[in-house]
N, C-alpha and C. Protein backbone atom coordinates (compact mmCIF):
# COMPACT_ATOMS: atom_id res chain seq x y z
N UNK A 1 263.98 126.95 205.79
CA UNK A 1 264.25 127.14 207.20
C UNK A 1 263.37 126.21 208.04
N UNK A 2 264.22 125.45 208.80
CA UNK A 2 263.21 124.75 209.92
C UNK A 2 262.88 125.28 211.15
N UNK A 3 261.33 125.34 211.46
CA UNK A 3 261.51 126.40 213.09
C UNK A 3 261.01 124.39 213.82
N UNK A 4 261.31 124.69 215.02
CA UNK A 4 261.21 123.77 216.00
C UNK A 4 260.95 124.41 217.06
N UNK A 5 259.34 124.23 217.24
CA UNK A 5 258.60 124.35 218.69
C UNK A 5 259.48 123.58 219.89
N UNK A 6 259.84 124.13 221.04
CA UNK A 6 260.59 123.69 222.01
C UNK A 6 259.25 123.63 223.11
N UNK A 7 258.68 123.16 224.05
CA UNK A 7 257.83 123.13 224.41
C UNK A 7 257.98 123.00 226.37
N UNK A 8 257.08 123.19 227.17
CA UNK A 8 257.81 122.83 228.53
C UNK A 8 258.68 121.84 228.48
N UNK A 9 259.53 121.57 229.28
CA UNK A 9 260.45 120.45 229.67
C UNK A 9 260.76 119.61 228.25
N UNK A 10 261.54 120.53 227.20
CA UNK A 10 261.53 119.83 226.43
C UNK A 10 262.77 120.44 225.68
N UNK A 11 263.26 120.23 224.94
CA UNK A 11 264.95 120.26 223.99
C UNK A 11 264.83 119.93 222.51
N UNK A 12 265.61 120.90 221.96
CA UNK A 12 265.73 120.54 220.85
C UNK A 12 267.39 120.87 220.29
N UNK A 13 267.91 120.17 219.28
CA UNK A 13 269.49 120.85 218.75
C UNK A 13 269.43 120.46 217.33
N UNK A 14 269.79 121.98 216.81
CA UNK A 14 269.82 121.70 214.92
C UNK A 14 271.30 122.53 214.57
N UNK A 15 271.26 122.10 213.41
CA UNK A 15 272.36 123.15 212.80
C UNK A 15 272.05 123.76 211.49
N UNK A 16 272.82 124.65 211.15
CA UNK A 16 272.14 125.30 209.66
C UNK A 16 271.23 126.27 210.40
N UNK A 17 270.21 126.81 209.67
CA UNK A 17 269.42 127.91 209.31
C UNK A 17 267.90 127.65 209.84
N UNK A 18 268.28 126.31 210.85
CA UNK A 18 266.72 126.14 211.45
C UNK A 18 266.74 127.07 212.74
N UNK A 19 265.49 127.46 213.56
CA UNK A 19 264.94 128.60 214.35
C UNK A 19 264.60 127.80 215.39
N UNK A 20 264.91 127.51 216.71
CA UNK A 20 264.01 127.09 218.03
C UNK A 20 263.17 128.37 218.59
N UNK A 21 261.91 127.69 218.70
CA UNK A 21 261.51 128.91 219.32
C UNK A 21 261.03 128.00 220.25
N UNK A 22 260.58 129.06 221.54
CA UNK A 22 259.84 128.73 223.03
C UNK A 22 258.99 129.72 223.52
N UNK A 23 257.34 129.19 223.31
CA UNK A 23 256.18 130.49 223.32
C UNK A 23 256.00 130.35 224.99
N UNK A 24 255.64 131.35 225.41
CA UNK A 24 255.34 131.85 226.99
C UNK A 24 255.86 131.21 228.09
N UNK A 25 257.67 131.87 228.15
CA UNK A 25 258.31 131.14 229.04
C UNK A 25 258.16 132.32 230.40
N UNK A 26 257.46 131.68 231.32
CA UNK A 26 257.05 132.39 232.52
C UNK A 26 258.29 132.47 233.71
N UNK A 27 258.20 131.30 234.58
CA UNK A 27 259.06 131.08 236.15
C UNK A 27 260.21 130.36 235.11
N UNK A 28 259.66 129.53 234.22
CA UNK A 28 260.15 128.36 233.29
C UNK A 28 261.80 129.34 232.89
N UNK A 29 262.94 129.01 232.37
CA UNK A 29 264.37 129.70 232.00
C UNK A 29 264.43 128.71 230.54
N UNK A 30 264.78 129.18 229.27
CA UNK A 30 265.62 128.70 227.95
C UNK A 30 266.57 128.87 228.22
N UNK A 31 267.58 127.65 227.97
CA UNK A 31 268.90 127.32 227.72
C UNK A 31 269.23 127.62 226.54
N UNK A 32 269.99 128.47 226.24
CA UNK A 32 270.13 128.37 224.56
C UNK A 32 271.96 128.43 225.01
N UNK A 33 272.39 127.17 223.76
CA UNK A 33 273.99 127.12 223.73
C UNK A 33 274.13 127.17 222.24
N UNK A 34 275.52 127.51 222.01
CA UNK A 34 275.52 127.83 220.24
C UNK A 34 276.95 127.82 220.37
N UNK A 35 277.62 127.10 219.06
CA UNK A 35 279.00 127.18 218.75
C UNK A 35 278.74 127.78 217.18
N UNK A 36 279.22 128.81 217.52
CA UNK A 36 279.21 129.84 216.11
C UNK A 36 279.86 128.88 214.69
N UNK A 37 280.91 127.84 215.04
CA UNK A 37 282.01 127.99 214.00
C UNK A 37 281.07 126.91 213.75
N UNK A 38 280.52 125.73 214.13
CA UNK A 38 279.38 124.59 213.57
C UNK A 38 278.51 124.90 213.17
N UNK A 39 277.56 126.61 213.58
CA UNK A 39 276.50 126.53 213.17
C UNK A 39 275.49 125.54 213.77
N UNK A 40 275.39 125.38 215.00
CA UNK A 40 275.06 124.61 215.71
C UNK A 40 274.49 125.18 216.94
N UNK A 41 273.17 124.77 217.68
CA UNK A 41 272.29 125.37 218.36
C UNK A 41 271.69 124.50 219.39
N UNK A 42 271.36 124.88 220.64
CA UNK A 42 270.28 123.55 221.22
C UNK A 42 269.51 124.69 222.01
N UNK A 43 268.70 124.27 222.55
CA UNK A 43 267.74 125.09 223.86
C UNK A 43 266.83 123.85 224.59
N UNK A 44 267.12 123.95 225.26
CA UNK A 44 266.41 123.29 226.31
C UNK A 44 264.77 124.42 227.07
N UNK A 45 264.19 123.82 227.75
CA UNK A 45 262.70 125.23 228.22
C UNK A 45 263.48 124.26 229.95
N UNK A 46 263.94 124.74 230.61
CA UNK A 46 263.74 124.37 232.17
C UNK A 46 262.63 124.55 233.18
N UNK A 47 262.14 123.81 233.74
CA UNK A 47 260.66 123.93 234.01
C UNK A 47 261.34 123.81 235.82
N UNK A 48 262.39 123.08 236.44
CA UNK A 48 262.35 123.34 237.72
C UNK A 48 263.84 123.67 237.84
N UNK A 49 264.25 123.83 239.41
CA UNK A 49 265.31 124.29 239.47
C UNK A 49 266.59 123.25 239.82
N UNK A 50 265.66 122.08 240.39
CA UNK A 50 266.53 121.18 240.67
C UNK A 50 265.75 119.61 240.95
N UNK A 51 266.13 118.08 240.28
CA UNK A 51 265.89 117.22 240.45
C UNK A 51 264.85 116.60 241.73
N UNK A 52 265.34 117.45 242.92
CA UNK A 52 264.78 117.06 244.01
C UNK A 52 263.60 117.58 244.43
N UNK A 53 263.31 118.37 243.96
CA UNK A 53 261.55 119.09 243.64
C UNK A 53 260.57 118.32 242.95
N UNK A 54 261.18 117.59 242.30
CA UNK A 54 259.91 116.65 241.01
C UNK A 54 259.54 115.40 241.81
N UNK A 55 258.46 114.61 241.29
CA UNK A 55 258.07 113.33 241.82
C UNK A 55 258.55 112.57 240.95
N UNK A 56 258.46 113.42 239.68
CA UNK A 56 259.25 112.41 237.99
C UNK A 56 260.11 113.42 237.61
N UNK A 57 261.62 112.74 237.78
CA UNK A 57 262.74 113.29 237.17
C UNK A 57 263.44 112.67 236.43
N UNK A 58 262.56 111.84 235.76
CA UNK A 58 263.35 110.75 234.82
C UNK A 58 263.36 112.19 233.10
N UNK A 59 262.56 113.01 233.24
CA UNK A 59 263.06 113.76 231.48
C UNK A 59 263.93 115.03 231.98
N UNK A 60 265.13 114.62 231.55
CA UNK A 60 266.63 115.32 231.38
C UNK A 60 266.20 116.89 231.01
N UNK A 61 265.12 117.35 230.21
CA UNK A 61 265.45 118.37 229.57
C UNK A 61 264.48 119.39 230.65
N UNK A 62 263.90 118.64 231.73
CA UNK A 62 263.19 119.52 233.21
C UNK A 62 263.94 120.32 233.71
N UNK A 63 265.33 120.29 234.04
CA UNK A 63 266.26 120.63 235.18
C UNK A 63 267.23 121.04 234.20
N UNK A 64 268.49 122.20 235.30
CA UNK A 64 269.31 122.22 234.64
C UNK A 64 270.52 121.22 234.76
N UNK A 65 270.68 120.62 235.60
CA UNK A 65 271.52 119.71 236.02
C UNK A 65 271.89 118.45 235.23
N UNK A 66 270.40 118.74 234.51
CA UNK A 66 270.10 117.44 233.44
C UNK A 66 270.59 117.83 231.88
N UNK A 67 269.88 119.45 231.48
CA UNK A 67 269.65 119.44 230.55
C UNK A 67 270.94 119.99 230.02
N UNK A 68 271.81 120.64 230.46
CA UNK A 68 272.90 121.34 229.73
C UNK A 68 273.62 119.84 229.40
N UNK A 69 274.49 118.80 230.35
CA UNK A 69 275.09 117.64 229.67
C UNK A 69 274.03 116.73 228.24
N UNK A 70 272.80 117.12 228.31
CA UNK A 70 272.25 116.71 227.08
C UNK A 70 272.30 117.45 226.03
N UNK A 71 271.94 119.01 226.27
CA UNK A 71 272.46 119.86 225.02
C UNK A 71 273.96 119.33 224.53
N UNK A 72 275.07 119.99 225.50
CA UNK A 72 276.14 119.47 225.05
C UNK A 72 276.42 118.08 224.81
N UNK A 73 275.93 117.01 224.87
CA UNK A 73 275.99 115.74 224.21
C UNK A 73 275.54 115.82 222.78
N UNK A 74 274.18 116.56 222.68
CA UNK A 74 273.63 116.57 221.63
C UNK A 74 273.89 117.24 220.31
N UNK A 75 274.89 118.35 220.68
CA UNK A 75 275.71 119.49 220.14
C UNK A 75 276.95 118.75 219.66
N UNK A 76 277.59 118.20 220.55
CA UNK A 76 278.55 117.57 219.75
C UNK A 76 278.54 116.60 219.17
N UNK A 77 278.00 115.43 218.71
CA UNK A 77 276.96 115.04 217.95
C UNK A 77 276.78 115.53 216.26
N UNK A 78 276.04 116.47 216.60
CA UNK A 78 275.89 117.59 215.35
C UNK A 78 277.43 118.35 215.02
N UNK A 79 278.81 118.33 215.71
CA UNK A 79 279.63 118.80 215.19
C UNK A 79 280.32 119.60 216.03
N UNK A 80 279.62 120.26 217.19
CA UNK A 80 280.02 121.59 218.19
C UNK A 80 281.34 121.17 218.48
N UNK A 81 281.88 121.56 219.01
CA UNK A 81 283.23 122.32 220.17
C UNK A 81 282.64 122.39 221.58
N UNK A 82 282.21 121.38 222.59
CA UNK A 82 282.17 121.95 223.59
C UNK A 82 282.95 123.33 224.36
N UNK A 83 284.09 123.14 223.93
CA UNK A 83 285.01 124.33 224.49
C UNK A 83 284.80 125.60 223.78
N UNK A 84 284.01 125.81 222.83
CA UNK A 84 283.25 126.78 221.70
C UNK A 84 282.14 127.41 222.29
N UNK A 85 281.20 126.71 223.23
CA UNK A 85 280.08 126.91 223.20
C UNK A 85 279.97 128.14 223.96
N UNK A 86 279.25 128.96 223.85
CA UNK A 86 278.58 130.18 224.81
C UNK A 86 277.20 129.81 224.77
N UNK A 87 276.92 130.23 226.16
CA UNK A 87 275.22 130.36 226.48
C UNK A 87 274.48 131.21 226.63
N UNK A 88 273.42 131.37 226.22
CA UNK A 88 272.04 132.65 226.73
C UNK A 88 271.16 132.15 227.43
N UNK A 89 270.76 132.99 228.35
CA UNK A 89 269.43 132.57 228.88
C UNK A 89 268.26 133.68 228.55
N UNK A 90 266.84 132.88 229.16
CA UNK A 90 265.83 133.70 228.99
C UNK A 90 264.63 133.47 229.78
N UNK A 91 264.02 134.75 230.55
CA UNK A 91 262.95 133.56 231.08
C UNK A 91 263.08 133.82 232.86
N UNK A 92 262.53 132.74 233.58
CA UNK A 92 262.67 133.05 235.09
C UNK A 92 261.70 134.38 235.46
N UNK A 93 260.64 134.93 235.30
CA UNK A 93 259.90 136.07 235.57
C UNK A 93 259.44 135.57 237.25
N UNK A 94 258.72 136.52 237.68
CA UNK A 94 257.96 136.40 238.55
C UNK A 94 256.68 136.92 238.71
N UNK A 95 255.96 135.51 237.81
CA UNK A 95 254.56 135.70 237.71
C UNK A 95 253.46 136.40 238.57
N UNK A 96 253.96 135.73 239.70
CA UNK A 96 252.87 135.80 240.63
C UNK A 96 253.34 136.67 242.12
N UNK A 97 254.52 137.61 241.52
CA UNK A 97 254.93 137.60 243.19
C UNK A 97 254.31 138.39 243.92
N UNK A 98 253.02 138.88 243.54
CA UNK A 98 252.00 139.67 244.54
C UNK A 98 251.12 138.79 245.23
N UNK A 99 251.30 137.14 244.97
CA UNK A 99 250.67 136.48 245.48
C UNK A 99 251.66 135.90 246.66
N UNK A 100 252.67 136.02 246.65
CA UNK A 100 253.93 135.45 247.69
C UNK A 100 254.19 136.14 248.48
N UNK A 101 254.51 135.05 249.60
CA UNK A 101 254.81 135.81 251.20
C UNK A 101 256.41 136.81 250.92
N UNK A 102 256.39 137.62 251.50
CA UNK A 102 257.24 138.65 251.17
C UNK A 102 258.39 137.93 251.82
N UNK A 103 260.04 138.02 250.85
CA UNK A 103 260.90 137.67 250.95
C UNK A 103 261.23 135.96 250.89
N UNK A 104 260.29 135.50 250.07
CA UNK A 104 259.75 133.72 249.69
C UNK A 104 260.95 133.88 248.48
N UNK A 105 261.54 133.35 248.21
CA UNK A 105 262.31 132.93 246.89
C UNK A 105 261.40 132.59 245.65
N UNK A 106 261.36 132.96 244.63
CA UNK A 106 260.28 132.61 243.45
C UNK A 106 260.92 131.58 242.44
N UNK A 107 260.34 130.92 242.18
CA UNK A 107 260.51 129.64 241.18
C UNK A 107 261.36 130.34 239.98
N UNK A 108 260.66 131.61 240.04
CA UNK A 108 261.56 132.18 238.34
C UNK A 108 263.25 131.97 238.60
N UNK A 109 263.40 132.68 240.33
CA UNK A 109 264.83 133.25 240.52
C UNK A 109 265.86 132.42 241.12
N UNK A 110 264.70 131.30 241.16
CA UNK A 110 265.71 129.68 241.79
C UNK A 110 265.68 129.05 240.37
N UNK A 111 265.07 129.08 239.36
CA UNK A 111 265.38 128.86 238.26
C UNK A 111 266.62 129.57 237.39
N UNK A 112 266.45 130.69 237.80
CA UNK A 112 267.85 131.37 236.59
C UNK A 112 269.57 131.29 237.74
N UNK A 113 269.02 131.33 238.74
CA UNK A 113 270.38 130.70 239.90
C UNK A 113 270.97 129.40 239.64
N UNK A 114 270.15 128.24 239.47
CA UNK A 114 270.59 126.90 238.95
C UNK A 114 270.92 126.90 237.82
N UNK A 115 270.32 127.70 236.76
CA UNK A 115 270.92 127.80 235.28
C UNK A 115 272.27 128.17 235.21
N UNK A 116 272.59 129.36 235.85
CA UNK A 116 273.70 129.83 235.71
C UNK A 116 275.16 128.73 236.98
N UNK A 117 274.67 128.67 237.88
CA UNK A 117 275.27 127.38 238.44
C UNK A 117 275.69 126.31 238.01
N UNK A 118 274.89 125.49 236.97
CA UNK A 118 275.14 124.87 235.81
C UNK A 118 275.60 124.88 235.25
N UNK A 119 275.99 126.38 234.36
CA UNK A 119 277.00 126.64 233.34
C UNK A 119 278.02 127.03 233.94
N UNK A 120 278.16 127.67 234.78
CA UNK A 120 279.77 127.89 235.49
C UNK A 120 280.17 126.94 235.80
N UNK A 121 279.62 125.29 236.16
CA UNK A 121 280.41 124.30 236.49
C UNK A 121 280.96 123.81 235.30
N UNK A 122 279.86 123.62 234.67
CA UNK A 122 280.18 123.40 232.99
C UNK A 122 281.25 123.95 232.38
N UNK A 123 281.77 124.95 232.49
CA UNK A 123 282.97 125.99 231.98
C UNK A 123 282.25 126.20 230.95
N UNK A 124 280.49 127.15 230.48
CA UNK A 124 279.96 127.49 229.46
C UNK A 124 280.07 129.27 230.12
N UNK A 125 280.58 129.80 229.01
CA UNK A 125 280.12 131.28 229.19
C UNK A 125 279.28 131.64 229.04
N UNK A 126 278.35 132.24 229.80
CA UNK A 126 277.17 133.17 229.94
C UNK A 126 277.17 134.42 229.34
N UNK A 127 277.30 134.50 228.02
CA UNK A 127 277.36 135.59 227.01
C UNK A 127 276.22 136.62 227.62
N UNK A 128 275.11 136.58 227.39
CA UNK A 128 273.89 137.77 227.46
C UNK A 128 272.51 137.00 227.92
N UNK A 129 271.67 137.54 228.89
CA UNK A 129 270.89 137.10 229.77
C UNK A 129 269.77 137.97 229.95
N UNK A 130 268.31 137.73 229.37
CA UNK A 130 267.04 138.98 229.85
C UNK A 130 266.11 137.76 230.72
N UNK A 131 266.27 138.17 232.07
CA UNK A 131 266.14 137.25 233.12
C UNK A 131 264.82 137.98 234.01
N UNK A 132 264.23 137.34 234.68
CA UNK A 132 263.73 138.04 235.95
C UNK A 132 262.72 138.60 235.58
N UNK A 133 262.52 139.93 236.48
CA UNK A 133 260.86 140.63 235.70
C UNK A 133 259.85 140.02 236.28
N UNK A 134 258.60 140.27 235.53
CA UNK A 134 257.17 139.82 236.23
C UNK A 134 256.65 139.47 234.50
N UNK A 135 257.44 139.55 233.62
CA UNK A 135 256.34 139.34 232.20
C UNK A 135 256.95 138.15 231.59
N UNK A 136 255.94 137.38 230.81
CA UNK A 136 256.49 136.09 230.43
C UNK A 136 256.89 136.68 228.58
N UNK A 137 258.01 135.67 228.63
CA UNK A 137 258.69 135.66 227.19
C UNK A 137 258.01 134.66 226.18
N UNK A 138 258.74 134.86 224.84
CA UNK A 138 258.58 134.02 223.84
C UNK A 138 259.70 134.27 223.41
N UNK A 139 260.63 133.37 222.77
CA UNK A 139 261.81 133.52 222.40
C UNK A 139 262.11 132.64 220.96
N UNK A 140 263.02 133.01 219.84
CA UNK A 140 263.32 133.00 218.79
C UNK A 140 264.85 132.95 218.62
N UNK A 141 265.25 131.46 218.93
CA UNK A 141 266.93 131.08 218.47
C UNK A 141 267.49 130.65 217.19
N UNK A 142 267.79 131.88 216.24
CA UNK A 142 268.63 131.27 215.03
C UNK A 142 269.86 130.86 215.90
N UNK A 143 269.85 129.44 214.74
CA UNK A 143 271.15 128.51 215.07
C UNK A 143 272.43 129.20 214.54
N UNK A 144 271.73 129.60 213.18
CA UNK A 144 272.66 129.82 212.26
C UNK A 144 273.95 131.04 212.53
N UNK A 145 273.63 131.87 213.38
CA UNK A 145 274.43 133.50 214.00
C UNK A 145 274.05 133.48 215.55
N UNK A 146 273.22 132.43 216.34
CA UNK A 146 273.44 132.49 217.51
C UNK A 146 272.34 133.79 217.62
N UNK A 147 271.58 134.30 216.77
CA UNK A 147 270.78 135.35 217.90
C UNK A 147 269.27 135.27 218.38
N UNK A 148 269.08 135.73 219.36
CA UNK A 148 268.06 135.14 219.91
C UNK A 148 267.39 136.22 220.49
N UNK A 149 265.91 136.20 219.71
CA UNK A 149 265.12 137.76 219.75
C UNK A 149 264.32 137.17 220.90
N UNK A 150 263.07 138.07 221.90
CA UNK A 150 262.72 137.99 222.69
C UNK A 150 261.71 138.73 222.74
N UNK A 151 260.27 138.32 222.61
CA UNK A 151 258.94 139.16 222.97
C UNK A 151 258.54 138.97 224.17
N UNK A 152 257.63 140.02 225.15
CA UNK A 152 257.39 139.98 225.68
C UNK A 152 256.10 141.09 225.95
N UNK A 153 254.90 140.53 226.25
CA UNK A 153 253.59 141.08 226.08
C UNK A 153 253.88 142.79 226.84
N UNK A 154 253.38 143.85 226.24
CA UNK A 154 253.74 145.62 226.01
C UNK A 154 255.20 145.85 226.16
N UNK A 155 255.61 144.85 225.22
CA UNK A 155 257.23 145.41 225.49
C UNK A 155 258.30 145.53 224.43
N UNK A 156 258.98 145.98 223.70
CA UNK A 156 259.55 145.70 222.39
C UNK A 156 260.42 144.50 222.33
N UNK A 157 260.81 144.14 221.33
CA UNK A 157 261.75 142.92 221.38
C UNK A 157 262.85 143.20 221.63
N UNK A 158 264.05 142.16 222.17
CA UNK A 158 264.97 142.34 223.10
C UNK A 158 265.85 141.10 222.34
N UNK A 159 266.65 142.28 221.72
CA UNK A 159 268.18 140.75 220.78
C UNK A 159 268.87 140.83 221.95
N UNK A 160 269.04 139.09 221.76
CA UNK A 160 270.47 139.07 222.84
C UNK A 160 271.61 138.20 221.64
């Protein structure tokens, strides 16, 4: 089995029986797309919500705007069905919102808004989603069945 550290602003796509994982995804959202019948997987870690926030938006796998046409490039590639694919997300918390002016929009929830904006343009279904919150994740994507477990510090794990 291959696991592949996914890291901030960063992507990975395997097929077979390798594992992406992504340790302490906070404001940050995982892209995870999967075409069951390839056996085929990608995740992207999204670190902003949109291109026009960064000073450097030259790495694709920052944004979602960027990173889903690279998963799906990269997916089919390896074999996928774009028209196959379903998506999960994970991620988008709100770290800090006792530190924010009340009724401020939080990076987590302008993050999982553009994710999902993304994939509805995309025509990707949004299968299952543990979004939001105040606690940061770690997440665990077999390629191989598409499931994707979810820790989160005093909390049990969460299959999506």
């Amino acid at each position: 089995m291959i696991e592949r550290i996914v890291k901030v602003a960063d992507w990975a796509a395997e097929r077979g029986d390798a594992v992406l994982v992504t340790l302490g995804l906070g404001s940050c959202v995982a892209i995870m797309l999967h075409d069951a019948e390839a056996c085929a997987g990608a995740m992207a870690h999204i670190l902003l919500p949109s291109k026009s926030l960064a000073r450097d938006a030259t790495n694709p796998a920052k944004f979602p705007e960027t990173a889903v046409p690279l998963l799906v490039e990269r997916l089919t590639a390896l074999g996928a069905e774009p028209r196959r694919l379903i998506a999960k997300l994970a991620g988008g918390a709100s770290m800090f919102a006792q530190l924010m002016t009340p009724g401020s929009v939080q990076m987590g929830e302008r993050n999982i808004v553009a994710c999902r904006d993304v994939l509805r343009r995309a025509g990707i279904p949004l299968m299952r989603e543990a979004v939001g919150g105040g606690a940061g994740r770690s997440v665990r994507f077999s390629v191989a069945d598409g499931r994707v477990e979810i820790r989160s510090v005093g909390a049990d794990a969460t299959v999506l």
